[in-house]
N, C-alpha and C. Protein backbone atom coordinates (compact mmCIF):
# COMPACT_ATOMS: atom_id res chain seq x y z
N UNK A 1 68.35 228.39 202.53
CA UNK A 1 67.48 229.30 201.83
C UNK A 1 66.83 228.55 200.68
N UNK A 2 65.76 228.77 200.44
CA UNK A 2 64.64 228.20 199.06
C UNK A 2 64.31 229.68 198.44
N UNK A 3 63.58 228.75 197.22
CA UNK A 3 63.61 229.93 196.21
C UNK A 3 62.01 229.38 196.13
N UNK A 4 60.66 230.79 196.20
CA UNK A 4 59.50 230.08 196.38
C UNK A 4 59.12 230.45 195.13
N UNK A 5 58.07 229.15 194.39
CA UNK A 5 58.15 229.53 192.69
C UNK A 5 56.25 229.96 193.20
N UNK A 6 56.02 230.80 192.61
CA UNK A 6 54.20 231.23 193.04
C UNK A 6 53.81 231.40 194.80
N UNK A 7 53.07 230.75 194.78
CA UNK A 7 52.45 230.82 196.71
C UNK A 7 52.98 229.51 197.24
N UNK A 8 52.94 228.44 196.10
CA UNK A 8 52.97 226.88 197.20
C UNK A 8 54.34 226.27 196.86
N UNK A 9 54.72 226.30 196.20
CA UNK A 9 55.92 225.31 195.75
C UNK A 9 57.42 225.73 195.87
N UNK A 10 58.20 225.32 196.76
CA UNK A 10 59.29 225.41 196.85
C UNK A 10 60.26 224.23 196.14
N UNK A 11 61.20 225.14 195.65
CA UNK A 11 62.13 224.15 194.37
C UNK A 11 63.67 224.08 195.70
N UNK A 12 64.81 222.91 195.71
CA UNK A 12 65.80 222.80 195.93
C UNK A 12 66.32 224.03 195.22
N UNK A 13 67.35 224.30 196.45
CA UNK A 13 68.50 225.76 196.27
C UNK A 13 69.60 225.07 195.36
N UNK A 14 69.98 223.43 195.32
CA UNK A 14 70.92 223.16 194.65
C UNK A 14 70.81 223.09 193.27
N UNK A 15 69.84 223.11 192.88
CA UNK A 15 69.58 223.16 191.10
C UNK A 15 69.66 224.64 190.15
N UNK A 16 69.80 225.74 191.63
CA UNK A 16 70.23 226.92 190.76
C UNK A 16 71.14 227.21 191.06
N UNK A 17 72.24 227.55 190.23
CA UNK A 17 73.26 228.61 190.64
C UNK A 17 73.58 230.06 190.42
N UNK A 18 74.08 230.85 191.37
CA UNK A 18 73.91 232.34 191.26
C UNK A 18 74.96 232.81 190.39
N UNK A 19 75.29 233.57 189.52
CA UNK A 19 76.37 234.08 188.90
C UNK A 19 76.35 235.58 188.35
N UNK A 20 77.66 236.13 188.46
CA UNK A 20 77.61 237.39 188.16
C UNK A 20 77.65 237.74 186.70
N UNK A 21 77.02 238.72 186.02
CA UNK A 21 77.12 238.97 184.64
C UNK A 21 77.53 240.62 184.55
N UNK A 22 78.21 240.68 183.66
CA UNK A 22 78.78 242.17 182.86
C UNK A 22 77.43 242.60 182.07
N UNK A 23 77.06 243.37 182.14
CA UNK A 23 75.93 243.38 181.01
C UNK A 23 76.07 244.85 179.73
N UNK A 24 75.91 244.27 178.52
CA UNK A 24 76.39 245.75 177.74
C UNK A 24 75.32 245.19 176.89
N UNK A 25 75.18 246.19 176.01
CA UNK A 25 74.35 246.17 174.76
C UNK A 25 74.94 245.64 173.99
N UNK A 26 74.67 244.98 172.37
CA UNK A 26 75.42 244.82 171.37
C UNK A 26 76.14 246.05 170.82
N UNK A 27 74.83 247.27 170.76
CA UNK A 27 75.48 248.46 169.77
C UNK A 27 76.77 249.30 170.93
N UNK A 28 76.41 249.38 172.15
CA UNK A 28 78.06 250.01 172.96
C UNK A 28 78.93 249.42 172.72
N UNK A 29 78.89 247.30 172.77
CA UNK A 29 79.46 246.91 172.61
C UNK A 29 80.34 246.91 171.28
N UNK A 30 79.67 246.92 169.56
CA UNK A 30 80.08 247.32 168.76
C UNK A 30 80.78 248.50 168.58
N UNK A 31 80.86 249.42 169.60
CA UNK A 31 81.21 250.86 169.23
C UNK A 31 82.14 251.12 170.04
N UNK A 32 82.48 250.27 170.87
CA UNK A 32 83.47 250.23 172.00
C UNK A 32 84.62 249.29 171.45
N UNK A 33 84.53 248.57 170.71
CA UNK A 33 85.47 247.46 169.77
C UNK A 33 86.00 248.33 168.87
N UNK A 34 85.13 248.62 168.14
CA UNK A 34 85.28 249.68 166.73
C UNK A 34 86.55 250.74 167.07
N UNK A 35 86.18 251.18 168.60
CA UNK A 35 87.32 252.75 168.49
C UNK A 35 88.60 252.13 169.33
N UNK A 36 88.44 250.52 170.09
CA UNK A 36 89.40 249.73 170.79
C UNK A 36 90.47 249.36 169.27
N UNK A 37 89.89 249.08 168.17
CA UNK A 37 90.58 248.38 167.02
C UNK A 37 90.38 249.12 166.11
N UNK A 38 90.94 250.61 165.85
CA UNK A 38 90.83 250.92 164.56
C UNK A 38 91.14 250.90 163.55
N UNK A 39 92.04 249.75 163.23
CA UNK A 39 92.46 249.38 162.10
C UNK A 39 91.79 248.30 161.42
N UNK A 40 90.48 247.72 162.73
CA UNK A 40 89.96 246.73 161.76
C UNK A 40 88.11 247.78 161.29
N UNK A 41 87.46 247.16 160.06
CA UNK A 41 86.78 248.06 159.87
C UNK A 41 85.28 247.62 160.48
N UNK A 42 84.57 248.61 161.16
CA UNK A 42 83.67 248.47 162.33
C UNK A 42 82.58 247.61 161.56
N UNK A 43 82.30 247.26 160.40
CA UNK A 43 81.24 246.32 159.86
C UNK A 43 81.98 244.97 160.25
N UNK A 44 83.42 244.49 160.26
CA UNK A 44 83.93 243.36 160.22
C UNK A 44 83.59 243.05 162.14
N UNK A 45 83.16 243.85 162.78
CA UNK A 45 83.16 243.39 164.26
C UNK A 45 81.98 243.69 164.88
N UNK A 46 80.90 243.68 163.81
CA UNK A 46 79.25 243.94 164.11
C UNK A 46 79.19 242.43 165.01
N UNK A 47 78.55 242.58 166.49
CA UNK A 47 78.00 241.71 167.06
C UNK A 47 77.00 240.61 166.85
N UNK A 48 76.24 241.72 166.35
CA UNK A 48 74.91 240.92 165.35
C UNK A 48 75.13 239.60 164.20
N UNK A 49 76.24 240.21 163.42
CA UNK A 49 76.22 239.69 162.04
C UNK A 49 77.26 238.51 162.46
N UNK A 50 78.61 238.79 163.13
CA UNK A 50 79.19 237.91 163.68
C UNK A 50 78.48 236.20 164.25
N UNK A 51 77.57 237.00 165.06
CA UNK A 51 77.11 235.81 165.80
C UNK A 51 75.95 235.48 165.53
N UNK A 52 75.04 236.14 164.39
CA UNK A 52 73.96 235.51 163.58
C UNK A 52 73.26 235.58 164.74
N UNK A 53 72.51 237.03 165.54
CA UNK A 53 71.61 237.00 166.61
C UNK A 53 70.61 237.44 166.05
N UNK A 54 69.24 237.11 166.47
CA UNK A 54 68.54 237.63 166.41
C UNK A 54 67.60 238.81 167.49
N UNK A 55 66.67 239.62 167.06
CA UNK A 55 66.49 240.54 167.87
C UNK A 55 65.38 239.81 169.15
N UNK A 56 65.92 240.70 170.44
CA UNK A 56 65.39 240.32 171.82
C UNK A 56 66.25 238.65 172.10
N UNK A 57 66.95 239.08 172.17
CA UNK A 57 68.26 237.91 172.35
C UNK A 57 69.20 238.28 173.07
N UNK A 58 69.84 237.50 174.10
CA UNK A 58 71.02 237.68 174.81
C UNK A 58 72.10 236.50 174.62
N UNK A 59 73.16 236.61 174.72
CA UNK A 59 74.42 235.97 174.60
C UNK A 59 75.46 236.01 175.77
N UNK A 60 76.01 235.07 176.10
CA UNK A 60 77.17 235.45 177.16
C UNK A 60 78.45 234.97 176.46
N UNK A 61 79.72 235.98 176.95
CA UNK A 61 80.92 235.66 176.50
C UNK A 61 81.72 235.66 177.42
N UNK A 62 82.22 234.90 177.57
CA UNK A 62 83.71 234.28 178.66
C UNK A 62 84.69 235.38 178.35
N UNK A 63 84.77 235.93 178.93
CA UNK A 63 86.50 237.10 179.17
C UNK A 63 87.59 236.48 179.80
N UNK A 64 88.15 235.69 179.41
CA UNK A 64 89.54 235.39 180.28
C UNK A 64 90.91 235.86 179.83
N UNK A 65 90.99 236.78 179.14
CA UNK A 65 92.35 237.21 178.29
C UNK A 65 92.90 235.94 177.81
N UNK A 66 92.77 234.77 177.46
CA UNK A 66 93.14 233.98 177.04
C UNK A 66 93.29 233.71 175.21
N UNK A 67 93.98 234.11 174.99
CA UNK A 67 93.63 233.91 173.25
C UNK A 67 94.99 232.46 172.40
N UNK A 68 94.02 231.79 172.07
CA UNK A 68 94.57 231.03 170.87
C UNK A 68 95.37 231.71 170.03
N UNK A 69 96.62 230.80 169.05
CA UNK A 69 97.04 231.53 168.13
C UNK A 69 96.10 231.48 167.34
N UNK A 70 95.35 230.61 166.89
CA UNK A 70 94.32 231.00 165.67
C UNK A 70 93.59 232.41 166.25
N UNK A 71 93.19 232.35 167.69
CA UNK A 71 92.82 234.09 167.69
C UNK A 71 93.28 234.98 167.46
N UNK A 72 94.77 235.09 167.61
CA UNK A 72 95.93 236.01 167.08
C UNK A 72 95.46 236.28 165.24
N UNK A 73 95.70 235.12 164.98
CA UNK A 73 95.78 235.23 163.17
C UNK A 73 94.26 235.95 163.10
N UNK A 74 93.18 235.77 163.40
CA UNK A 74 92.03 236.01 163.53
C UNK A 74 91.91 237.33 163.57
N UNK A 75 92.67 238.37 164.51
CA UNK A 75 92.68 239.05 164.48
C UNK A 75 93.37 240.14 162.84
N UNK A 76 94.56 239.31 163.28
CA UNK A 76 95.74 239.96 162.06
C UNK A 76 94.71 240.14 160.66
N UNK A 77 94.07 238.80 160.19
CA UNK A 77 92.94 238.82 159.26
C UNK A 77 92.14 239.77 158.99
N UNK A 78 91.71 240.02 160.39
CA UNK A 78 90.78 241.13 160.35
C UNK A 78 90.90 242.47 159.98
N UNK A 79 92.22 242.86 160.52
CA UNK A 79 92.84 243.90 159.86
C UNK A 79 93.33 244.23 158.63
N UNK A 80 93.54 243.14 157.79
CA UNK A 80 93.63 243.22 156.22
C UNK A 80 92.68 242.53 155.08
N UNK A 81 92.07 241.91 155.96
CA UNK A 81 90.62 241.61 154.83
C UNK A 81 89.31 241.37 155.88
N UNK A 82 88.32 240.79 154.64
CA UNK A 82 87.18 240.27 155.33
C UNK A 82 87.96 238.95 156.37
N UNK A 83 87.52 239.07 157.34
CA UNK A 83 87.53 237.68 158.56
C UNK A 83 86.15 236.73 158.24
N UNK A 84 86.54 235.46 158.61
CA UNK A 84 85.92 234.38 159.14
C UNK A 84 84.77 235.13 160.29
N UNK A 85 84.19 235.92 160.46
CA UNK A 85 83.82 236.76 161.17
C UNK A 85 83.58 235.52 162.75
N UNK A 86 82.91 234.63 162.21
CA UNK A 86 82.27 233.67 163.58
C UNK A 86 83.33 234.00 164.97
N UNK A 87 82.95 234.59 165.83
CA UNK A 87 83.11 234.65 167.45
C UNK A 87 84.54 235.72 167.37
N UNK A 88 84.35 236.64 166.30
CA UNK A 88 85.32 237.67 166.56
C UNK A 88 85.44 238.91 167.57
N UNK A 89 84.30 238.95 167.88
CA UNK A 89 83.84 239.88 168.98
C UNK A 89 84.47 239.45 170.26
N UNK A 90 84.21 238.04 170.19
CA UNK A 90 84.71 237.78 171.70
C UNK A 90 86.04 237.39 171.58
N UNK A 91 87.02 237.38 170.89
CA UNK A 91 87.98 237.42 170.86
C UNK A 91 89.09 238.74 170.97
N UNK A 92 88.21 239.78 170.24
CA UNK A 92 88.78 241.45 170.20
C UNK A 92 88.93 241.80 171.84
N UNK A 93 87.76 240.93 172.85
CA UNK A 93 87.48 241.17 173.81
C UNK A 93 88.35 240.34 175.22
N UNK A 94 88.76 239.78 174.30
CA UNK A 94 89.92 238.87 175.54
C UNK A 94 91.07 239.63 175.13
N UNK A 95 91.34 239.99 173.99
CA UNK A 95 92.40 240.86 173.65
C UNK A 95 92.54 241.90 174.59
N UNK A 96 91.19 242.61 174.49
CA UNK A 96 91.50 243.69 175.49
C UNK A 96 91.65 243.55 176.79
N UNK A 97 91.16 241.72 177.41
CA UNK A 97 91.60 241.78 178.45
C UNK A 97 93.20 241.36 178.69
N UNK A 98 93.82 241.22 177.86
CA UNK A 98 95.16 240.96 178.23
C UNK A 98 95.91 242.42 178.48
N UNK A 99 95.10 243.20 176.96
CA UNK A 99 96.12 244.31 177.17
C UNK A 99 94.95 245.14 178.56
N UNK A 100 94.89 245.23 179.69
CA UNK A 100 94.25 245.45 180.77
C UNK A 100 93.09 246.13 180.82
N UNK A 101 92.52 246.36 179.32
CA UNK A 101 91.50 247.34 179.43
C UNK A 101 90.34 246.69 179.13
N UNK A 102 89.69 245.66 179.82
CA UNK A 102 88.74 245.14 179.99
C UNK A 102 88.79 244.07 181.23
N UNK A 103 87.92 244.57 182.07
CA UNK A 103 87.85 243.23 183.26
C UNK A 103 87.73 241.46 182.57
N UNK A 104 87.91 240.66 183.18
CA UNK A 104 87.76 239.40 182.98
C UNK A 104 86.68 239.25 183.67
N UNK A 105 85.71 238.09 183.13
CA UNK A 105 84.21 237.90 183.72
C UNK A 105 83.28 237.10 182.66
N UNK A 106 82.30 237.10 182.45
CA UNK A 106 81.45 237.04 181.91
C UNK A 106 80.24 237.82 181.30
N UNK A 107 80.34 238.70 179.92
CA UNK A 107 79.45 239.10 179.76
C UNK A 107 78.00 238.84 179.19
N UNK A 108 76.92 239.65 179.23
CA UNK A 108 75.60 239.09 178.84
C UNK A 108 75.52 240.42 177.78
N UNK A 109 75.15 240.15 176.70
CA UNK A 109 75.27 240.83 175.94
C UNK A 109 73.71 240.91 175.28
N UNK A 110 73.21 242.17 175.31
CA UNK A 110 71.78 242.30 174.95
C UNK A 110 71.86 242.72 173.40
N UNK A 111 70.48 242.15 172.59
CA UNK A 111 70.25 242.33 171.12
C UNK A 111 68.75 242.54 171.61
N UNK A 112 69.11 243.81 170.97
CA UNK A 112 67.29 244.79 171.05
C UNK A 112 67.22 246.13 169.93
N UNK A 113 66.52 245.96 169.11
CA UNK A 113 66.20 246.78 167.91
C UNK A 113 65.05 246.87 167.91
């Protein structure tokens, strides 16, 4: 199979690869963390501010339930003060895939305001 780019030009099938994506918004995504962790406070796990996105932007995050102890402490942090905020989102989010309530995958995460 080829992939035809306009009317004339066909590109090699081996230079793309197909992959599946999760796709959520930032703000479900924020609001779905927020009521997953309520002990940490929902400004400390803003998607946006975390990951310094800007608007009409997408992001992907690796889900493997896999967490570092620094993600552990990361968390604990979060719950009693301001956090290091950088890539806390996707960490709340492997969390939840350990404790089973989030598939493992890859998500694409949309920024649109």
């Amino acid at each position: 199979m080829s992939l035809m780019i306009g009317k004339k030009e066909k590109l090699p099938p081996d230079i793309f690869k197909v992959r599946t994506h999760i796709c959520v918004d930032y703000s479900n995504l924020d609001n779905f963390l927020a009521k997953e962790f309520p002990n940490i406070e929902p400004n400390r796990i803003g998607f946006i501010a975390c990951y310094e996105m800007s608007n009409d932007s997408e992001m992907t995050i690796v889900v493997d339930g896999k967490l570092e102890d620094e993600d552990e402490e990361a968390i604990k942090e979060a719950e009693t003060r301001e956090p290091d905020a950088w890539g806390l989102p996707g960490i709340l989010m492997n969390k939840l895939a350990q404790r089973g309530k989030l598939s493992v995958g890859t998500y694409l995460v949309s920024v649109c305001w």
